[in-house]
Protein backbone atom coordinates (compact mmCIF):
# COMPACT_ATOMS: atom_id res chain seq x y z
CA UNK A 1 -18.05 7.91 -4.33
CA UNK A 2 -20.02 5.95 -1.82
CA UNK A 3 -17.42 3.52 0.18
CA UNK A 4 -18.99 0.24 -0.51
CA UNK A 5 -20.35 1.50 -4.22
CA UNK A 6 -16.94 -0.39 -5.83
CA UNK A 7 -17.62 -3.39 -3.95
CA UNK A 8 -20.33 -4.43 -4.59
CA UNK A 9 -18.89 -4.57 -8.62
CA UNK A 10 -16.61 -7.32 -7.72
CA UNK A 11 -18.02 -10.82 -8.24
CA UNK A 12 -18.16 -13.32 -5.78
CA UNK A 13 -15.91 -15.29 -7.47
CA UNK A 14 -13.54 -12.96 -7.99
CA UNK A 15 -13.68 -12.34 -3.85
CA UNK A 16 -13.18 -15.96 -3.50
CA UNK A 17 -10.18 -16.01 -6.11
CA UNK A 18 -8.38 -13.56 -3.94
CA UNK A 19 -9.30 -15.26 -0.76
CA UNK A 20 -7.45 -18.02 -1.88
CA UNK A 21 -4.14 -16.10 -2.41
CA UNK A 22 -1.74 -15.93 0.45
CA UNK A 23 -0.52 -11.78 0.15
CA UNK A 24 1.79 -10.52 2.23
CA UNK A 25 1.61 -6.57 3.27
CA UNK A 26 4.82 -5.02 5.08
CA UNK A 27 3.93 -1.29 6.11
CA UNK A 28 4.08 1.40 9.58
CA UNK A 29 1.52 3.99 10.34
CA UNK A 30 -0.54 4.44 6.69
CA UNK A 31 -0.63 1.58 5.83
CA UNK A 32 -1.79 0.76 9.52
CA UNK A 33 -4.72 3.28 8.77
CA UNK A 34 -5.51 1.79 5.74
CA UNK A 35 -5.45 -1.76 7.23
CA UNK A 36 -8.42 -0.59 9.86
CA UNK A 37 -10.27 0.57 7.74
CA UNK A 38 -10.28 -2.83 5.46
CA UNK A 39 -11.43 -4.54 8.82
CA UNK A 40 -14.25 -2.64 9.18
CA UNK A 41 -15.18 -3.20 5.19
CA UNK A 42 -14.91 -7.08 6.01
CA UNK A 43 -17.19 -6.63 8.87
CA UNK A 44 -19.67 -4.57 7.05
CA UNK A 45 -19.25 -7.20 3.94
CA UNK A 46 -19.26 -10.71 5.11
CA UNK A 47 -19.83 -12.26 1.27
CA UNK A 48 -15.61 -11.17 1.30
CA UNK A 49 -14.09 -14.19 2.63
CA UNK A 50 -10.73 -12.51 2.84
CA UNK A 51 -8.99 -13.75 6.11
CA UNK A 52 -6.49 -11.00 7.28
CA UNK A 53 -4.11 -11.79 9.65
CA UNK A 54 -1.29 -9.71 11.57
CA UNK A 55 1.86 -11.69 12.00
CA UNK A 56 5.40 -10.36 11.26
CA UNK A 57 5.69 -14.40 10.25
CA UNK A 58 4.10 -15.41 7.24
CA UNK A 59 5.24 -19.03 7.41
CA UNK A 60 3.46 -19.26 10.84
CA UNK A 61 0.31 -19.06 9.32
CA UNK A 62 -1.40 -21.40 7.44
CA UNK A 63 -4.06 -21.29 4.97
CA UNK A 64 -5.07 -18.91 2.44
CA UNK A 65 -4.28 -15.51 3.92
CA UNK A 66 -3.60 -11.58 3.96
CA UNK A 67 -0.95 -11.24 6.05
CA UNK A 68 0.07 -7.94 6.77
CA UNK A 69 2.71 -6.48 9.76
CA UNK A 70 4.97 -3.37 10.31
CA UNK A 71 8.30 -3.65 8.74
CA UNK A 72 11.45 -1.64 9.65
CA UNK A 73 11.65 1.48 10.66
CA UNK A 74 10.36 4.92 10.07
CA UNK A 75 13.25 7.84 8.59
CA UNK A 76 15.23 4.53 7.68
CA UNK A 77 13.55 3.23 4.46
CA UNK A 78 16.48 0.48 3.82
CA UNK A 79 15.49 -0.79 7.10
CA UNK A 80 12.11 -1.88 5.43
CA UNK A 81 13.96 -2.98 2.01
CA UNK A 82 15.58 -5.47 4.68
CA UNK A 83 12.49 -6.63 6.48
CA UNK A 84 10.79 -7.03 3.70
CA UNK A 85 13.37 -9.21 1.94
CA UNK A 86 14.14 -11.44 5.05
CA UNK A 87 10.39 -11.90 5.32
CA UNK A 88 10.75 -13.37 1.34
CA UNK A 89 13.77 -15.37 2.64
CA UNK A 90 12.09 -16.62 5.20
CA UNK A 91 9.75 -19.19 3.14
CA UNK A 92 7.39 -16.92 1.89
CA UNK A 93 9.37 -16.06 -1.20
CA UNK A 94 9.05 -19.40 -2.31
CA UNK A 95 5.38 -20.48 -2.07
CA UNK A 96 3.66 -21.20 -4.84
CA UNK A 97 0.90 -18.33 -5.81
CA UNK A 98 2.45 -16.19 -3.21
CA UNK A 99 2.35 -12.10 -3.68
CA UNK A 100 4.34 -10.03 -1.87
CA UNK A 101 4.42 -6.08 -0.98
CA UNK A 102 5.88 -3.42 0.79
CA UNK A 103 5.67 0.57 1.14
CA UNK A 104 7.53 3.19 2.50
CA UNK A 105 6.24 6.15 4.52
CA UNK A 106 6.18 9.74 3.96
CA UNK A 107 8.31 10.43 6.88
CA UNK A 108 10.74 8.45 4.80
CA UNK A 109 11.51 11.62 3.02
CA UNK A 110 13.84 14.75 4.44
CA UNK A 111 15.40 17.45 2.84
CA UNK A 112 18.74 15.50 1.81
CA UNK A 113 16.70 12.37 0.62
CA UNK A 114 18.00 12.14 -2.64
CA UNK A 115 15.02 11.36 -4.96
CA UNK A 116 17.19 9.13 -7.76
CA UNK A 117 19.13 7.36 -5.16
CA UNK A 118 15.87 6.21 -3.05
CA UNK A 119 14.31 4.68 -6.24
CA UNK A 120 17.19 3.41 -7.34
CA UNK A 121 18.06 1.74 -3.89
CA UNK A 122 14.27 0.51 -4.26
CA UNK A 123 14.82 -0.73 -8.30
CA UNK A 124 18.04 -2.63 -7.35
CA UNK A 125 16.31 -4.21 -4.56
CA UNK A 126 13.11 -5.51 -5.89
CA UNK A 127 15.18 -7.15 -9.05
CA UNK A 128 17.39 -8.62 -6.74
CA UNK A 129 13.80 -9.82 -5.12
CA UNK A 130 12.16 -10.92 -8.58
CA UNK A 131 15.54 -13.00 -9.66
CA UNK A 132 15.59 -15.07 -6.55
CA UNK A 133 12.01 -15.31 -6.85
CA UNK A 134 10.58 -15.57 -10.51
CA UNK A 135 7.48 -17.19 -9.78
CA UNK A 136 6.85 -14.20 -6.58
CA UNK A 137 4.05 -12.06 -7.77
CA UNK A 138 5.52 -8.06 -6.66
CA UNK A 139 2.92 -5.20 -6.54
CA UNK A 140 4.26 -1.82 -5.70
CA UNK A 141 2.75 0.87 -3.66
CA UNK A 142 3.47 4.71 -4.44
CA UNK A 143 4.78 6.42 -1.52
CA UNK A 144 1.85 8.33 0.49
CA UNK A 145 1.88 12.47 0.23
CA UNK A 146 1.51 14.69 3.05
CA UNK A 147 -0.99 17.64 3.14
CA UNK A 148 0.58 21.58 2.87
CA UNK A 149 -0.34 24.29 5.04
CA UNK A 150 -2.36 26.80 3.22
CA UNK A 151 -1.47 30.58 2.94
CA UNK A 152 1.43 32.20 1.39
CA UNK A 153 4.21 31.43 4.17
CA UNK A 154 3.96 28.09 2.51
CA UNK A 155 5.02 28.75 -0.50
CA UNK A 156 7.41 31.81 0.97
CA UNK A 157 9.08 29.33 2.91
CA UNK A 158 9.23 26.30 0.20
CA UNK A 159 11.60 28.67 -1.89
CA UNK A 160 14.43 29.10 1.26
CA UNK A 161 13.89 25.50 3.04
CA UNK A 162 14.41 21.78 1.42
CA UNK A 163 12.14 20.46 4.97
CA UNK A 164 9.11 22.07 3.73
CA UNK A 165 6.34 19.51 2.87
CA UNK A 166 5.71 21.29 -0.48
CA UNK A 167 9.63 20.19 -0.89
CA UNK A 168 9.44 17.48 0.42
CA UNK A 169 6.17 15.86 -1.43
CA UNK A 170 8.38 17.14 -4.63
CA UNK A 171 10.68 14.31 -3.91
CA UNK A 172 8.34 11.78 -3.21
CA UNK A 173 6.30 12.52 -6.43
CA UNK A 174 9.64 11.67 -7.77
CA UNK A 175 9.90 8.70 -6.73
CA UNK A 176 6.79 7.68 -7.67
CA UNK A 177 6.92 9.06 -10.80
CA UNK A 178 9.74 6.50 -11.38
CA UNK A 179 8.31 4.04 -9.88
CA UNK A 180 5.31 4.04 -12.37
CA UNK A 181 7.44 4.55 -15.58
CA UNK A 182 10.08 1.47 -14.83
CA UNK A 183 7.34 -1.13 -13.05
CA UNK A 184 3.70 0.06 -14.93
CA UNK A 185 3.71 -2.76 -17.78
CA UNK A 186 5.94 -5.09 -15.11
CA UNK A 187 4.00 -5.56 -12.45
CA UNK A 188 0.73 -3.95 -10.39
CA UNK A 189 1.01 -0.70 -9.15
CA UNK A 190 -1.01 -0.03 -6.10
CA UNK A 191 -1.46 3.99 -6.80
CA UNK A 192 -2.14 5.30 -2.88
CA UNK A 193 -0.31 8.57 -4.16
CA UNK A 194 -3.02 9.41 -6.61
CA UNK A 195 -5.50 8.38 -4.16
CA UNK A 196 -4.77 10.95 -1.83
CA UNK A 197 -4.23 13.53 -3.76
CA UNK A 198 -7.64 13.14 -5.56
CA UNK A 199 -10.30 15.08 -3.65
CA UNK A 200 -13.58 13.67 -2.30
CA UNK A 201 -14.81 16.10 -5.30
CA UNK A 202 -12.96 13.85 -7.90
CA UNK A 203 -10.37 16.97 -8.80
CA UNK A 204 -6.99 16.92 -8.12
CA UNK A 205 -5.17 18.36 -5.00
CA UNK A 206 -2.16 19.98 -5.40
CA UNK A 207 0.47 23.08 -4.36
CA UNK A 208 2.71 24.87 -6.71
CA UNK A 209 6.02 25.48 -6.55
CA UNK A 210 8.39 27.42 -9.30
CA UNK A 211 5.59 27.02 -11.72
CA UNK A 212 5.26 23.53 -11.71
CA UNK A 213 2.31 21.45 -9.53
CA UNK A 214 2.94 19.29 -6.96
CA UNK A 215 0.28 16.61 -5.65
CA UNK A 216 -0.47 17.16 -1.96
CA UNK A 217 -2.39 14.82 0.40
CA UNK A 218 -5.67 16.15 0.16
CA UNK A 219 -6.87 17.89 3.35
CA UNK A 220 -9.99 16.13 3.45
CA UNK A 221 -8.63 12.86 3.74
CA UNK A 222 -6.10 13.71 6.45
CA UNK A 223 -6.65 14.73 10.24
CA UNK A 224 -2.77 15.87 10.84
CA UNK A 225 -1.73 16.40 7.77
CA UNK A 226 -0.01 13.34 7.05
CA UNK A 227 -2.08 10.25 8.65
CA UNK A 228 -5.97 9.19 7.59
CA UNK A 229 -9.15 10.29 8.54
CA UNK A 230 -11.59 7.35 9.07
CA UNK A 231 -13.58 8.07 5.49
CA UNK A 232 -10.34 8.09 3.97
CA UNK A 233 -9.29 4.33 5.58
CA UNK A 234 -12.30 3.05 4.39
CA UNK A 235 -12.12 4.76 0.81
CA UNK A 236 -8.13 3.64 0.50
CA UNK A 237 -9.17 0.56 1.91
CA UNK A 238 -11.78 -0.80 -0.59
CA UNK A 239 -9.79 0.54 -3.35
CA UNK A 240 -6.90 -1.66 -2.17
CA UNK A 241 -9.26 -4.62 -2.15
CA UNK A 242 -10.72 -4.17 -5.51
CA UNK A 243 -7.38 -3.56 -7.01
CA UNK A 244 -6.01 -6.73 -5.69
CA UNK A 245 -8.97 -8.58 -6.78
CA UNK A 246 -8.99 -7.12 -10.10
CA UNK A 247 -5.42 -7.47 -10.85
CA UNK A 248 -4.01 -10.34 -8.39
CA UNK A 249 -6.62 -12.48 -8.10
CA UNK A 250 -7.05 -13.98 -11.62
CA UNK A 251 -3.37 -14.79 -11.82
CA UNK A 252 -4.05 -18.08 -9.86
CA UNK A 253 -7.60 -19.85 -10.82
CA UNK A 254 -9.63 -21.68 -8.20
CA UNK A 255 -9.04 -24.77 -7.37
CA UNK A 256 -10.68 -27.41 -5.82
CA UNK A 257 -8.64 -26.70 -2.92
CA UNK A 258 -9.82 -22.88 -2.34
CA UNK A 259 -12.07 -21.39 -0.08
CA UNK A 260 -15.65 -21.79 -0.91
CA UNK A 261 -17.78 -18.53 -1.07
CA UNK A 262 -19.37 -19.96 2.20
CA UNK A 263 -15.25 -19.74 4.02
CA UNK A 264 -15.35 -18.30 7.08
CA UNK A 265 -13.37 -15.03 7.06
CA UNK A 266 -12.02 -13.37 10.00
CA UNK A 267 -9.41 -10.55 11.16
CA UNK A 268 -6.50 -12.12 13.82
CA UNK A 269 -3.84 -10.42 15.42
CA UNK A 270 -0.79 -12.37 15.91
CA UNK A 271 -1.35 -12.61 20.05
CA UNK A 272 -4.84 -13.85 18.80
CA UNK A 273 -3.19 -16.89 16.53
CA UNK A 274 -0.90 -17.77 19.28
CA UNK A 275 -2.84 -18.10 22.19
């Protein structure tokens, strides 16, 4: 698929429906590479009036926004639960039309992360999310993959050590796995997993282990194994946009108080907006 190609099926009114959401984004480093590449797909597509702005305050910026910031920290995933929630109690919880999401890392994972517990911990939290915020729109994001060495001391090694990444993306397909059983017909369900570990071919990427396959980050997409290659920002990137226009956006109609087509749209850091 040519980046751009899914695009250019989105409607301009469906651009301007989402550019008059306010969305807030809490990630760390791949959600970082996924956020530069949707800054150069705004630049290269100025009929998008999607303004995207980097503040760790949501209620500091006005206006029709996508607001996206690093939360918590990385090997701590309830660190980002936290951040995440006292961003919602901070204001942003409450606004009207608001949508709100988070993701955790790979690095997230070890070999004593117990799969159950993490989702579980996750599950808990969101619900305790959705009751004090009913009218909150959630999306979920699968946890990203990491790529696996090739060669047989992979899989030699999988079989005697729980900090391989064959092992290791094991537990983080479970989580996801749970992830899109309990929240599929609840809310969206940003899929990054299945992104990555689709090939720039279209077939699937994946490492087996006792028998049974295990998605991988597909090496194409990866430079280090675990962050993005530029291609795959921008691919990630516009299938992030389309998603949320596709299955965000028409939750809240235009009004006469949302950005025209003609809006000016614009990427800001949070140094930028404050001085």
């Amino acid at each position: 698929m040519r980046v751009g190609t899914l695009l250019s099926e989105v409607s301009d009114a469906e651009w301007n429906a989402l550019a008059a959401r306010r969305i807030f984004f809490g990630h760390q480093s791949v959600g970082r590479d996924i956020m530069l590449g949707m800054a150069r797909l705004l630049e290269a597509n100025p009929r998008i009036p999607l303004a995207v702005v980097q503040s760790s305050e949501p209620g500091a910026v006005t206006g029709p926004a996508f607001i996206e910031a690093r939360i918590g920290k990385n090997w701590a995933p309830e660190t980002k639960t936290a951040a995440f929630r006292s961003v919602l109690d901070g204001g942003f919880g409450s606004e009207p039309g608001a949508v709100a999401m988070y993701k955790f890392c790979y690095v997230d994972v070890n070999g004593g992360t117990d799969a159950d517990q993490l989702f579980n911990d996750y599950e808990r939290a969101l619900e305790g999310v959705r009751s004090s915020y009913p009218d909150l729109t959630l999306v979920h994001v699968t946890m990203p993959l990491h790529a696996v060495p090739a060669g047989i001391r992979e899989r030699i090694m999988a079989r005697v050590r729980p900090g391989t990444q064959t092992r290791l993306n094991i537990i983080r397909h479970r989580f996801n796995e749970q992830l899109r059983r309990r929240f599929a017909t609840v809310d969206p369900i940003f899929d990054l997993a299945l992104l990555e570990s689709t090939g720039p071919d279209g077939l699937p990427a994946f490492t087996r282990y006792r028998g049974e396959e295990v998605p991988v980050l597909a090496r194409e997409w990866t430079y280090d194994g675990g962050h993005l290659t530029d291609e795959a920002q921008d691919r990630f990137a516009e299938h992030l946009l389309v998603f949320l226009a596709r299955s965000v956006a028409p939750a809240m109609p235009l009004t006469a108080t949302t950005p025209a087509a003609s809006a000016d749209r614009h990427y800001v850091t949070e140094g930028d907006r404050n001085g």
